[in-house]
Protein backbone atom coordinates (compact mmCIF):
# COMPACT_ATOMS: atom_id res chain seq x y z
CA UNK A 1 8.19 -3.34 -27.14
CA UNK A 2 10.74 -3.46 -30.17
CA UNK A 3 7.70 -2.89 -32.34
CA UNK A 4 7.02 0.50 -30.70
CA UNK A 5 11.11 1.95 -30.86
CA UNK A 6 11.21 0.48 -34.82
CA UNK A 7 7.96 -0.11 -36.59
CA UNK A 8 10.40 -1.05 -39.39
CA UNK A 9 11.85 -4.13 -38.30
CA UNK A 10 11.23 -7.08 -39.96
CA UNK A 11 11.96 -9.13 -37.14
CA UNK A 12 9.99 -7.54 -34.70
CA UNK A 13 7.07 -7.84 -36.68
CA UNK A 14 8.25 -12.12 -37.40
CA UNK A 15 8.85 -12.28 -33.62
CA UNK A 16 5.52 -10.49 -32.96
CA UNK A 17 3.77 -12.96 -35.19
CA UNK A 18 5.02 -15.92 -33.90
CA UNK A 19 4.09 -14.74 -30.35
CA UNK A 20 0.29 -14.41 -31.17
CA UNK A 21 0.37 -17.84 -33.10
CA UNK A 22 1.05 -19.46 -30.42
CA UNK A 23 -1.49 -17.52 -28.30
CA UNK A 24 -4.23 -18.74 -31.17
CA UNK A 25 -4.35 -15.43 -32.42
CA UNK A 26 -4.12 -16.68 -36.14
CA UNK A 27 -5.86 -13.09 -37.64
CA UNK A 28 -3.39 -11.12 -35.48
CA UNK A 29 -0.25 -13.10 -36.14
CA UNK A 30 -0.77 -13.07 -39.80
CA UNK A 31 -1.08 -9.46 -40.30
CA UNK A 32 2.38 -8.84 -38.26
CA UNK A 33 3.38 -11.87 -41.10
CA UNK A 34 2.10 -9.50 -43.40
CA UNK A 35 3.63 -6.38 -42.27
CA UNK A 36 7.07 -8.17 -41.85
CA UNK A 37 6.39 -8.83 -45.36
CA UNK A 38 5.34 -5.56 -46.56
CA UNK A 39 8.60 -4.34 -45.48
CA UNK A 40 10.84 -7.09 -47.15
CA UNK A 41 9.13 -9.29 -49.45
CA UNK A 42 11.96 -11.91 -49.97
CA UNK A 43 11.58 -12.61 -46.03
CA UNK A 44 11.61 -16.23 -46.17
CA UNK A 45 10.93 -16.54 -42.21
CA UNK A 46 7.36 -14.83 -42.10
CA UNK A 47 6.14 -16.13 -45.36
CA UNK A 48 7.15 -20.23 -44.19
CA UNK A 49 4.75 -18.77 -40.88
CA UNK A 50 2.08 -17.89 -42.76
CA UNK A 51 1.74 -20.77 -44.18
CA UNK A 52 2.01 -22.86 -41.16
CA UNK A 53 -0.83 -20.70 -39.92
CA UNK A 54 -3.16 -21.40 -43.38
CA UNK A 55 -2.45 -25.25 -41.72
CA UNK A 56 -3.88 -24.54 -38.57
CA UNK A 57 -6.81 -22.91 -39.76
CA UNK A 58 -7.74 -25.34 -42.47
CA UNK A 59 -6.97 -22.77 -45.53
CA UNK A 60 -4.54 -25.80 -47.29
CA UNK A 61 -5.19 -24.41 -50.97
CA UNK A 62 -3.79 -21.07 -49.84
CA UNK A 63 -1.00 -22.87 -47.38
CA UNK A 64 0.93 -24.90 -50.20
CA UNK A 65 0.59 -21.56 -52.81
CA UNK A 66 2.94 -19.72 -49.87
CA UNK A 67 5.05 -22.98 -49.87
CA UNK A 68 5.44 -23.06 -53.44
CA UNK A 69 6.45 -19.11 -52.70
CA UNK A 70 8.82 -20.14 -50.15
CA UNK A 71 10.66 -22.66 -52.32
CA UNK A 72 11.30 -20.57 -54.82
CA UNK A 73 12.81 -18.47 -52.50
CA UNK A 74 14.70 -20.96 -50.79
CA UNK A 75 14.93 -24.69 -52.66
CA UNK A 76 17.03 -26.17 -49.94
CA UNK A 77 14.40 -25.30 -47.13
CA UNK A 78 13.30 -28.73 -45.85
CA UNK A 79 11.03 -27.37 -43.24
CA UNK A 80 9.01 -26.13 -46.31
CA UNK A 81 9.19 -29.47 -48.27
CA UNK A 82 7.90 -30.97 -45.06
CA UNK A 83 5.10 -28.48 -44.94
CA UNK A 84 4.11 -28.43 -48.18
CA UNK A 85 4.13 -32.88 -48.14
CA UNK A 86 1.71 -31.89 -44.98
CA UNK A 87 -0.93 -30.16 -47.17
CA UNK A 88 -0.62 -32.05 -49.90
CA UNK A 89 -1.58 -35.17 -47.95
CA UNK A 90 -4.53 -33.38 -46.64
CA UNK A 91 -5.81 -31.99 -50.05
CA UNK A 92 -5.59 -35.87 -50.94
CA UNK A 93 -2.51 -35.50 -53.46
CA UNK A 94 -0.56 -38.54 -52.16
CA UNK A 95 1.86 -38.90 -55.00
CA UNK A 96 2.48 -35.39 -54.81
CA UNK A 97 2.98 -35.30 -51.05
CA UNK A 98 5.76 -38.65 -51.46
CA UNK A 99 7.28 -36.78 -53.84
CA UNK A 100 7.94 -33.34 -51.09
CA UNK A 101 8.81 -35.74 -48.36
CA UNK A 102 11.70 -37.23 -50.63
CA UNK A 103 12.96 -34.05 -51.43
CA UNK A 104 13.49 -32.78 -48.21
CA UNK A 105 15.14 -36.08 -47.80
CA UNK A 106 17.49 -35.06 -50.53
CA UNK A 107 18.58 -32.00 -48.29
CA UNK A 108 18.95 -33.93 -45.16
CA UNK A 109 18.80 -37.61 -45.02
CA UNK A 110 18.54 -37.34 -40.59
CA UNK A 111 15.04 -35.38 -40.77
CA UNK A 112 12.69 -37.54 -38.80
CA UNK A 113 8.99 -36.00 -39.44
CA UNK A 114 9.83 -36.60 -43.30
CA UNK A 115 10.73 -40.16 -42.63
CA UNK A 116 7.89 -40.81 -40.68
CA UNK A 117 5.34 -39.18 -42.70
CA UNK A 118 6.60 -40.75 -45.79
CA UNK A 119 6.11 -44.25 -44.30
CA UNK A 120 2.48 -43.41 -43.03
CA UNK A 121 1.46 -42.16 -46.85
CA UNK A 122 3.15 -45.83 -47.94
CA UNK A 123 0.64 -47.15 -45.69
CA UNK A 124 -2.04 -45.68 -47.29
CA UNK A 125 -0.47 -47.31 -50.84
CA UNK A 126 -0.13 -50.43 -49.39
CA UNK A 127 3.11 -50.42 -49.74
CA UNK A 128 3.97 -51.80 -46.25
CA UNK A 129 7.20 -53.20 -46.55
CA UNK A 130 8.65 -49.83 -47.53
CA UNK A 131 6.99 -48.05 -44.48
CA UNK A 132 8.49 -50.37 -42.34
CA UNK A 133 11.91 -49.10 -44.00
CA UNK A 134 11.21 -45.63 -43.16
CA UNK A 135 9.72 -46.19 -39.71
CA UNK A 136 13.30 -47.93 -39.12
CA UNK A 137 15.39 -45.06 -40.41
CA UNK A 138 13.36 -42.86 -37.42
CA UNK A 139 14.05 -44.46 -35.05
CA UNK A 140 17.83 -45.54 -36.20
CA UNK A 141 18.33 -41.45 -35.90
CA UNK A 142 16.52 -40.65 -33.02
CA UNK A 143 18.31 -43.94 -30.92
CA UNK A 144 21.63 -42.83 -32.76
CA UNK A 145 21.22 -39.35 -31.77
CA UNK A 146 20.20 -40.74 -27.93
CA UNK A 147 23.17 -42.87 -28.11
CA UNK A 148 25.72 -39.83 -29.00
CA UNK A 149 23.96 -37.61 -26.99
CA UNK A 150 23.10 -35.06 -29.65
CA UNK A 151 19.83 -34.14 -27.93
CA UNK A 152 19.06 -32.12 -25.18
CA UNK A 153 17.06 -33.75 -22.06
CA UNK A 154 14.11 -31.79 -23.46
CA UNK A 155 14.43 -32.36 -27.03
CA UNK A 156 14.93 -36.18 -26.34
CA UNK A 157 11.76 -35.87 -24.42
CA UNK A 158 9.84 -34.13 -27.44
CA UNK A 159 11.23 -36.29 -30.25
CA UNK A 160 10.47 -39.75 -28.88
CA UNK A 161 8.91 -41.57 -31.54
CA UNK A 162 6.06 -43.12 -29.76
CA UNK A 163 3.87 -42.16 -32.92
CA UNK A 164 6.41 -43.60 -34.99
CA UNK A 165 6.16 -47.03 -32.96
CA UNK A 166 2.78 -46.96 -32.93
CA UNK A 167 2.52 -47.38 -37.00
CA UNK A 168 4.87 -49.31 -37.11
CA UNK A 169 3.18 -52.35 -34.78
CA UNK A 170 0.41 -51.49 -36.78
CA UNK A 171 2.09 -52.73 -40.37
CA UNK A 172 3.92 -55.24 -39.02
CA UNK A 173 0.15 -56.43 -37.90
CA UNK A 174 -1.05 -56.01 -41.13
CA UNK A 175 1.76 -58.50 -42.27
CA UNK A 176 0.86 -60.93 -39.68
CA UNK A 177 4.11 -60.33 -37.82
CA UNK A 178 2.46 -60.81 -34.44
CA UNK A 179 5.70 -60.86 -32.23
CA UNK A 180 7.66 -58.32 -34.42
CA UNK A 181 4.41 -55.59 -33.79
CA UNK A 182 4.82 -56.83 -29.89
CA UNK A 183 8.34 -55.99 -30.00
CA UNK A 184 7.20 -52.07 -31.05
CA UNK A 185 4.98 -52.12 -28.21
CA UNK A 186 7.23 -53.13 -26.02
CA UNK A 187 9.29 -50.61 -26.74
CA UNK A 188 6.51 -47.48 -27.05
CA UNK A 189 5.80 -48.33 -23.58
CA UNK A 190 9.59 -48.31 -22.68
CA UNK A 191 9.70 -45.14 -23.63
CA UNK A 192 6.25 -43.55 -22.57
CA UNK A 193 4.34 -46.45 -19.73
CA UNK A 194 1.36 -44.02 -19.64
CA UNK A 195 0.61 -44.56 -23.05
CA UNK A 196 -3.22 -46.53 -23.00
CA UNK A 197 -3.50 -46.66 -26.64
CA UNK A 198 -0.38 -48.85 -27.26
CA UNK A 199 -1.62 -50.74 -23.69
CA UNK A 200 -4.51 -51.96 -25.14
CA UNK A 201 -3.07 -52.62 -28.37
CA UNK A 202 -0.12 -54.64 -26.72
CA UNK A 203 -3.46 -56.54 -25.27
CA UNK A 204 -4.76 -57.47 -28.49
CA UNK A 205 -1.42 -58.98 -29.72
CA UNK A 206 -0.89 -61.23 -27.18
CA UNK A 207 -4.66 -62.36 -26.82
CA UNK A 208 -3.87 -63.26 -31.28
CA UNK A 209 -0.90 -65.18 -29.94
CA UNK A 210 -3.31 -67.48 -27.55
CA UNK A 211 -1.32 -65.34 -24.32
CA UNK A 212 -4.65 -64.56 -22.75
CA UNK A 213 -3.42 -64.26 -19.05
CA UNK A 214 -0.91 -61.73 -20.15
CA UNK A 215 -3.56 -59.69 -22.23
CA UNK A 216 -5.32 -59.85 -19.26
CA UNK A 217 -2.47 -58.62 -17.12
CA UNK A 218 -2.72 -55.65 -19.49
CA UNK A 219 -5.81 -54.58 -19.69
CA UNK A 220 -5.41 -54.24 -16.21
CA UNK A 221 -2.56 -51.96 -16.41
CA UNK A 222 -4.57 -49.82 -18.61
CA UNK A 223 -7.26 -49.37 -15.76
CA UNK A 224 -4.76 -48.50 -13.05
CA UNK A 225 -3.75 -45.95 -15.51
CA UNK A 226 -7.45 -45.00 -16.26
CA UNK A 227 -10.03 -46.28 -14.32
CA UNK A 228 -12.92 -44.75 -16.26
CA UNK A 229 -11.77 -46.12 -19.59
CA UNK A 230 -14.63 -48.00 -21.04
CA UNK A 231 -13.42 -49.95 -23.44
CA UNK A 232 -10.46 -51.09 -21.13
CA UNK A 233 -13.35 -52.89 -19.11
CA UNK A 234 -14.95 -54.41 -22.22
CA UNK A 235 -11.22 -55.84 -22.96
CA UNK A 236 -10.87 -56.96 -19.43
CA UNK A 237 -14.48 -59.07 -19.83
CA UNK A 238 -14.15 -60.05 -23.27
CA UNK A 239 -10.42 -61.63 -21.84
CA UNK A 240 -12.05 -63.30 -18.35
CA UNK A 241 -15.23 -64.34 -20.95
CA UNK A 242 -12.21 -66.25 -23.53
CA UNK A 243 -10.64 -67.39 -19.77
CA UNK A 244 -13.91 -69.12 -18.68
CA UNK A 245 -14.13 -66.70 -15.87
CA UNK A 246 -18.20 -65.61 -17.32
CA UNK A 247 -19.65 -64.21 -14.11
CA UNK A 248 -16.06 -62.04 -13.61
CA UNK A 249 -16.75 -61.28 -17.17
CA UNK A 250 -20.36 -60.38 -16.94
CA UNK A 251 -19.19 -57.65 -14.14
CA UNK A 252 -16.71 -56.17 -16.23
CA UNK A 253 -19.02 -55.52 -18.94
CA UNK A 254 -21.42 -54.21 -16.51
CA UNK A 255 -18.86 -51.66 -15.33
CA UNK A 256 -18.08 -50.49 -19.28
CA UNK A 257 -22.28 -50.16 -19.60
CA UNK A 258 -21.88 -47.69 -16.57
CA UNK A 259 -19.04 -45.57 -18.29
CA UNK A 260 -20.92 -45.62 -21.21
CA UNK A 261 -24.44 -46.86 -21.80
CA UNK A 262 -24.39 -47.01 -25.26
CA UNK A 263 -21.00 -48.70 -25.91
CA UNK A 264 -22.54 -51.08 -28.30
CA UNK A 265 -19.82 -53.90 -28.40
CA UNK A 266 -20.30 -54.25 -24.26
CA UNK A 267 -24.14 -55.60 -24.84
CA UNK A 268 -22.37 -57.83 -27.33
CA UNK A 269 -20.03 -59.29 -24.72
CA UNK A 270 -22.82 -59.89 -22.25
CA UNK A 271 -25.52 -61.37 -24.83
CA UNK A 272 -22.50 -63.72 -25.92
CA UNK A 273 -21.72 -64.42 -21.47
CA UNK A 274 -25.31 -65.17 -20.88
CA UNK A 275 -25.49 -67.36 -24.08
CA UNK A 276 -22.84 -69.54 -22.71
CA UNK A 277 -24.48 -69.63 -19.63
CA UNK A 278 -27.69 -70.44 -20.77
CA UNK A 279 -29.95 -67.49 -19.92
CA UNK A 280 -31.81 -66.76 -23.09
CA UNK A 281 -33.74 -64.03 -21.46
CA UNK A 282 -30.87 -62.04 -20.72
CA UNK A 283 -29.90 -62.81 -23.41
CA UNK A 284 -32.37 -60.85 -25.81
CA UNK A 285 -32.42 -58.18 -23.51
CA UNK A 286 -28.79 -57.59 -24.50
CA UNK A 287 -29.72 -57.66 -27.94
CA UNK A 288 -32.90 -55.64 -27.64
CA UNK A 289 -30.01 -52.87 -25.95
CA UNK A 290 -27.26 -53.60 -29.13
CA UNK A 291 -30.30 -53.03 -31.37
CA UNK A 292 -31.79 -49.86 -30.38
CA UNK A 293 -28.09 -48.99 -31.13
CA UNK A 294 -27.71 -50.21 -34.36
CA UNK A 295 -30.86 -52.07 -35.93
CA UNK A 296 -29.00 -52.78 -39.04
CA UNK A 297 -26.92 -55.60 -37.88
CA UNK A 298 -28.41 -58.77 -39.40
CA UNK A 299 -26.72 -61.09 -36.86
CA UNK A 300 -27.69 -59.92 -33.68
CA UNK A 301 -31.37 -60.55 -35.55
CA UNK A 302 -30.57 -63.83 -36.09
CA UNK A 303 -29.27 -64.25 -32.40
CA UNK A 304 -32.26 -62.97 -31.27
CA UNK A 305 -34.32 -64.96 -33.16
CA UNK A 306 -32.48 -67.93 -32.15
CA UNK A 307 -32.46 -67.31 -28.22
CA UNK A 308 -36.80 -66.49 -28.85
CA UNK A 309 -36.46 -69.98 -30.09
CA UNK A 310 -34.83 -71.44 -27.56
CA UNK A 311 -37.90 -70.19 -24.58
CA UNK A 312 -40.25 -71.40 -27.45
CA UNK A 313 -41.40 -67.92 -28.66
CA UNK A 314 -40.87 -69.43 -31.93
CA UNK A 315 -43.39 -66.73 -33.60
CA UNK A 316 -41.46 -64.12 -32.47
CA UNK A 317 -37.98 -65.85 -33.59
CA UNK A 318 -40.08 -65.47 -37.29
CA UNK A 319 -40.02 -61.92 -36.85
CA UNK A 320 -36.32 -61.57 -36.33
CA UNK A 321 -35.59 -63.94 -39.18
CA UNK A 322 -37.76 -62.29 -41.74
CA UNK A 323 -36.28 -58.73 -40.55
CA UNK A 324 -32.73 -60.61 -41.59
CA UNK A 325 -34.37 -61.53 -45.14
CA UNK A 326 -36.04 -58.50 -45.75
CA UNK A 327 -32.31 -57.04 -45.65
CA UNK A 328 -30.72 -60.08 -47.49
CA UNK A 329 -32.66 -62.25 -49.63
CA UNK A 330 -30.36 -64.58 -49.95
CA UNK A 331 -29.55 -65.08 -45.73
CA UNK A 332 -29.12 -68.90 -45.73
CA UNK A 333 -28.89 -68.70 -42.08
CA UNK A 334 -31.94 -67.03 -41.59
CA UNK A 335 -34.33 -69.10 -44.21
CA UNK A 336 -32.95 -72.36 -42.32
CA UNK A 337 -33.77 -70.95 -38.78
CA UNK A 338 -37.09 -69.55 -40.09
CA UNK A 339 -37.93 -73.11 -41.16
CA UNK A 340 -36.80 -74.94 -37.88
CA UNK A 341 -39.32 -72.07 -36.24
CA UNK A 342 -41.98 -72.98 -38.51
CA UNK A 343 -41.42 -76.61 -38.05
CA UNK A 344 -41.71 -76.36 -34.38
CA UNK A 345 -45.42 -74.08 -35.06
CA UNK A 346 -46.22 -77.36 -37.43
CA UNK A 347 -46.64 -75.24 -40.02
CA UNK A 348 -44.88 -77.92 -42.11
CA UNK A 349 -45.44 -76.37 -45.63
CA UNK A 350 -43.67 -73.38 -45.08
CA UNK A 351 -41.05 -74.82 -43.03
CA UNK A 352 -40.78 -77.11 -46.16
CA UNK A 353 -40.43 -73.72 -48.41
CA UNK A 354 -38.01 -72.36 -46.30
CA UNK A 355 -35.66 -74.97 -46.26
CA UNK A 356 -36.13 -75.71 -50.00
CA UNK A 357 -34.83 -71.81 -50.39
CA UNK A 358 -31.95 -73.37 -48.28
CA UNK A 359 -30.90 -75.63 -50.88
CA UNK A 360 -31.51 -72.92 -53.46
CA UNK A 361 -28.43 -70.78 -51.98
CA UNK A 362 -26.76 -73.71 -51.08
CA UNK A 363 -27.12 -76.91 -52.74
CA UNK A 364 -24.87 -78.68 -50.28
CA UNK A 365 -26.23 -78.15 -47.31
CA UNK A 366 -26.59 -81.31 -45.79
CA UNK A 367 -28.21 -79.49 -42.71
CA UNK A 368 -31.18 -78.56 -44.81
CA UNK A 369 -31.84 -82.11 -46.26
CA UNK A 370 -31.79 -83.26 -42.81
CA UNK A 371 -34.60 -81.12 -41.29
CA UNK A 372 -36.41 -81.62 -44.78
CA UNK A 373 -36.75 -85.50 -43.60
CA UNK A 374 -37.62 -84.43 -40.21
CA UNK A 375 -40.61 -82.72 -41.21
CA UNK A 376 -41.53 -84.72 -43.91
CA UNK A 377 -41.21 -87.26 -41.54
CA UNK A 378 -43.87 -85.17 -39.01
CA UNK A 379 -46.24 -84.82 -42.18
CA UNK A 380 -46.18 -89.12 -42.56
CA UNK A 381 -44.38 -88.62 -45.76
CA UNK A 382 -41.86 -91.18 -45.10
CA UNK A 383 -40.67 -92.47 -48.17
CA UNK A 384 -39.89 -88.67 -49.10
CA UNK A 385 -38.17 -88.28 -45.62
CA UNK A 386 -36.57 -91.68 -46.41
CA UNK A 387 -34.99 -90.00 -49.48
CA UNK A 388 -34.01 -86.64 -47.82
CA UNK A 389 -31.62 -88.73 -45.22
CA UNK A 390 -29.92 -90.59 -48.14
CA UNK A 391 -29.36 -87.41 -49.70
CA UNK A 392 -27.79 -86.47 -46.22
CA UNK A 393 -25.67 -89.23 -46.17
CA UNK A 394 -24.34 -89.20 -49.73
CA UNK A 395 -23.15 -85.32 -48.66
CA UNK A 396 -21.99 -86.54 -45.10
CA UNK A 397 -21.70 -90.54 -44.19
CA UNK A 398 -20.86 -89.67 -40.65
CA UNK A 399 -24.15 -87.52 -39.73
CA UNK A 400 -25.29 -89.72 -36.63
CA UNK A 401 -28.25 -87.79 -36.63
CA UNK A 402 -29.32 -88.47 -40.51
CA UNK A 403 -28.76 -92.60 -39.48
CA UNK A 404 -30.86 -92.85 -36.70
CA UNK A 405 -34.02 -90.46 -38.21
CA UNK A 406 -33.28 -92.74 -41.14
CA UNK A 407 -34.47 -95.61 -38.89
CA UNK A 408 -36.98 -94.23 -36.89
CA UNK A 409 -38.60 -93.60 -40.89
CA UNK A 410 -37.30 -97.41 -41.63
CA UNK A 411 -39.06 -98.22 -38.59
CA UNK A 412 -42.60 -96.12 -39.85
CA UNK A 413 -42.41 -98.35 -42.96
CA UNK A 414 -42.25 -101.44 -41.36
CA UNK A 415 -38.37 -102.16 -43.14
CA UNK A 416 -37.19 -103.19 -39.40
CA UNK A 417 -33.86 -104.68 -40.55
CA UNK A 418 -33.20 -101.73 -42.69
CA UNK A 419 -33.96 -99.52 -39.24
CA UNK A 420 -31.56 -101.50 -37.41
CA UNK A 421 -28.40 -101.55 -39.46
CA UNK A 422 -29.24 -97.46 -39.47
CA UNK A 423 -29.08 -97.33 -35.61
CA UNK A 424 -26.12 -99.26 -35.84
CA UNK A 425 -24.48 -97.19 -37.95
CA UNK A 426 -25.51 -93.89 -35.58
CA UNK A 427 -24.06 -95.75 -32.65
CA UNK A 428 -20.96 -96.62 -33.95
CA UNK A 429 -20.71 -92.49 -35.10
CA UNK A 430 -21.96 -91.62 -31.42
CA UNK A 431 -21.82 -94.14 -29.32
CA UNK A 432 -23.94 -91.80 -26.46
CA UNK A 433 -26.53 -91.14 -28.78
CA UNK A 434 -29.43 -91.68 -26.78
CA UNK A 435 -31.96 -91.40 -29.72
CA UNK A 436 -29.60 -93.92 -31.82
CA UNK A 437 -29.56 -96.82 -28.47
CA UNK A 438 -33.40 -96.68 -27.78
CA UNK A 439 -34.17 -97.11 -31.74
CA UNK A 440 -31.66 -99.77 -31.94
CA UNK A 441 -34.13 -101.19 -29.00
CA UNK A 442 -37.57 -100.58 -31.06
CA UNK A 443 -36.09 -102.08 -33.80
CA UNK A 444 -34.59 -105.50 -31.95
CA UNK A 445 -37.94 -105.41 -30.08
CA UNK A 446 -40.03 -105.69 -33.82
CA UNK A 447 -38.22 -108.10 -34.75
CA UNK A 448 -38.60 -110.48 -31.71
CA UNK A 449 -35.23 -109.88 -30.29
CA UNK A 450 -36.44 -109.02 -26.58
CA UNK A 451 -33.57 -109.31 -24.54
CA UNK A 452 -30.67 -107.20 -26.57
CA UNK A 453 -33.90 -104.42 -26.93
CA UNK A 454 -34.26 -104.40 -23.16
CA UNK A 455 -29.85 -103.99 -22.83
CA UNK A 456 -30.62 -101.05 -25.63
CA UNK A 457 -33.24 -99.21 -23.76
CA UNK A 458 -31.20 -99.65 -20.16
CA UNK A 459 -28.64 -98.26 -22.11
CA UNK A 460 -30.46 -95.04 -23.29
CA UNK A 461 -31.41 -94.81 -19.52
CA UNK A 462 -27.97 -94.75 -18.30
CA UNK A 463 -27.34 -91.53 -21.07
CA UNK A 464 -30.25 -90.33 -20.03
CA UNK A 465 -31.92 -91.06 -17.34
CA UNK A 466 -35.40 -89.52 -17.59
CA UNK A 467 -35.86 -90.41 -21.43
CA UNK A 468 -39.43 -91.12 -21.29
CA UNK A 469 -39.91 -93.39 -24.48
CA UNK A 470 -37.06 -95.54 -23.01
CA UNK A 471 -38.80 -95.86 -19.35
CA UNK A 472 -41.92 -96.66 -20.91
CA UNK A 473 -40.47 -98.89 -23.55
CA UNK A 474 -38.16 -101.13 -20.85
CA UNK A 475 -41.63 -101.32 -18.57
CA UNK A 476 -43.19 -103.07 -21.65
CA UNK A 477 -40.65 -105.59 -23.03
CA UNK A 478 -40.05 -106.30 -18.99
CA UNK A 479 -43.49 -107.55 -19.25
CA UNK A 480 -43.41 -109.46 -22.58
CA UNK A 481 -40.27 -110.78 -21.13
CA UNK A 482 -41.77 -111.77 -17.96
């Protein structure tokens, strides 16, 4: 209306302006800008709103030239310090942005945006310390100004610094100040309880500081607020799964794949459920899902591979281990499980290869040494195999495992003592090793020692009570005893 009784007044046209911003009529607002303009050029109130406008509409290059405009209007106008730190920051001139925050600072030490955004650009310096000193001074003003009752009930309302709180946890994580970021949480949610983000996050502190049944407690907070929230489910599973609670887990994660079928760390969460349970076919259905997803993920490969092994699909596990090394060339992980997989196909030679490129990456790896024995061990080479458990041993004395296939190979080459002392020694590691007891019994039994054989083999039985080789060995020394 005042536009139409004085087409000449500046404010009008500013008022007018304003009005259609915040109606989103951007093209509209900035030609009353312009007109308000037109008719005073040294209007600092239009030109600071144009500007805001270039903002909103992406046009930054042409938003900090009317800021630079502005402050040489007005130096002392913090607003357009703040403003022109804003575009800065999104034209990626960091320094430069730092450097407008700090001067509006200069005007007015109590401005709260500038602190704020200054600390989140010292974030992205990694200069964390100092962000946690300007996060402070925001929220030392806004709890001052609470305190002293400088706000209104709306403005109090509109300048909590729940954002503020928010980065904050989030340094002091950074700095491995678990408690400290739980503090800010706290606090965030004092201030606004609805808020899922800092929920969830709150949930992820206190599961890194072992409190799992509170994490829990707060994931399920989150889905009171939200029950359709996804990832608040996957929390809630992934927290019953560290709990022990799997089939509660499994249901969760179930209830995330319904929100969202694609929600590729949920298939992660159950293939890890049903590998603790032992279902192996579930299992590589959830990784066949997390795959089709993302096939790029050498791990879930080599889990694959590993529960294929497991049902004795062993060629198939081969697949999945050579998509791993067709990736990475140098995938210990995946030439040792390629060579277990060829071992069990006695395809001994290339098993041998594979864990030969073990030792290649990894010259220590005792684990490779050990299955090197074992199969040269299946291919009669026993004095070989012989020398791949001592070189076991001299990298791990304590590998129970490494003794007693050292005496089942003592044993082969007719060194019975020898084979003994090595079952001895795997007992005394792992005293219920069943393989260790019954070739402490073979051993004791070559050497004429019938009765301490026949205590060995009962006491295989009693590990394990259907071990063939220990049934059928007892039945014979019964009758050589007898």
């Amino acid at each position: 209306m005042s536009l139409k009784l004085d087409p000449n007044n500046t404010d009008a046209w500013n008022n007018n302006g304003v009005i259609l911003e915040e109606l989103g009529k951007y093209e509209d607002a900035l030609e009353a800008y312009d007109n308000a303009l037109e008719l005073d050029s040294k209007y600092v109130n239009p030109l600071h709103n144009k500007g805001n406008i270039f903002i909103k509409v992406e046009k930054y290059k042409e938003a900090l030239e009317v800021y630079d405009d502005v402050l040489k209007m007005d130096p002392k106008r913090f607003s357009a310090w703040i403003s022109k730190g804003v575009v800065l920051n999104k034209l990626g001139k960091y320094e430069d942005a730092l450097e407008a925050y700090d001067n509006a600072l200069k005007i007015d030490r109590n401005i709260m945006d500038a602190w704020n955004n200054r600390g989140n650009l010292l974030v992205k310096f990694g200069r964390h310390p100092e962000a946690l000193e300007s996060y402070d001074k925001v929220l030392e003003i806004y709890f001052r100004g609470v305190k002293n009752r400088r706000f209104s009930k709306d403005m109090e309302i509109d300048m909590k610094p729940t954002k503020t709180l928010y980065n904050k946890a989030h340094v002091l994580i950074v700095l491995g100040k678990y408690q400290e970021a739980l503090t800010c949480y706290n606090n965030l949610l004092e201030l606004d309880p609805q808020t899922i983000k800092a929920r969830c996050r709150k949930g992820l502190i206190l599961e890194e500081l072992g409190k799992n049944q509170e994490a829990l407690t707060c994931y399920n907070e989150v889905l009171e607020i939200d029950p359709k929230n996804f990832k608040a489910w996957f929390s809630k599973g992934h927290m019953l799964s560290k709990l022990g609670k799997h089939q509660e887990a499994l249901k969760c994660y179930e209830k995330s794949l319904e929100l969202d079928p694609k929600y590729f760390d949920a298939w992660l969460g159950k293939s890890i459920v049903y590998k603790v349970l032992e279902m192996p076919i579930e299992e590589i259905e959830c990784y066949e899902k997390a795959l089709e997803l993302d096939p790029n993920i050498d791990a879930i490969w080599l889990n694959k591979g590993n529960a294929l092994g497991i049902i004795g699909k062993y060629q198939e596990a081969i697949i999945c281990f050579d998509k791993v090394l067709q990736s990475d060339s140098t995938n210990e992980a995946a030439y040792f499980y390629k060579g277990f997989a060829l071992s069990c196909l006695k395809r001994y030679e290339e098993s041998l290869k594979c864990f030969k490129k073990v030792l290649k990456i990894n010259n220590n790896s005792a684990e490779a040494w050990y299955n090197i024995g074992h199969v040269l061990a299946n291919m009669g080479k026993y004095q070989e195999a012989l020398e791949s458990y001592e070189n076991v041993l001299e990298k791990d004395k304590n590998h129970a495992g490494a003794w007693h296939n050292r005496g089942y190979v003592l044993n082969d080459l007719k060194m019975h003592q020898k084979a003994l002392e090595s079952f001895e020694k795997s007992i005394e590691i792992n005293p219920s090793c069943v393989d260790g007891w019954y070739g402490k019994g073979f051993s004791l039994e070559k050497i004429g020692n019938f009765q301490e054989a026949l205590v060995c083999y009962e006491k295989a039985l009693e590990l394990k009570p259907d071990f063939e080789p220990a049934k059928k060995a007892k039945s014979d020394i019964l009758s050589k005893i007898n």
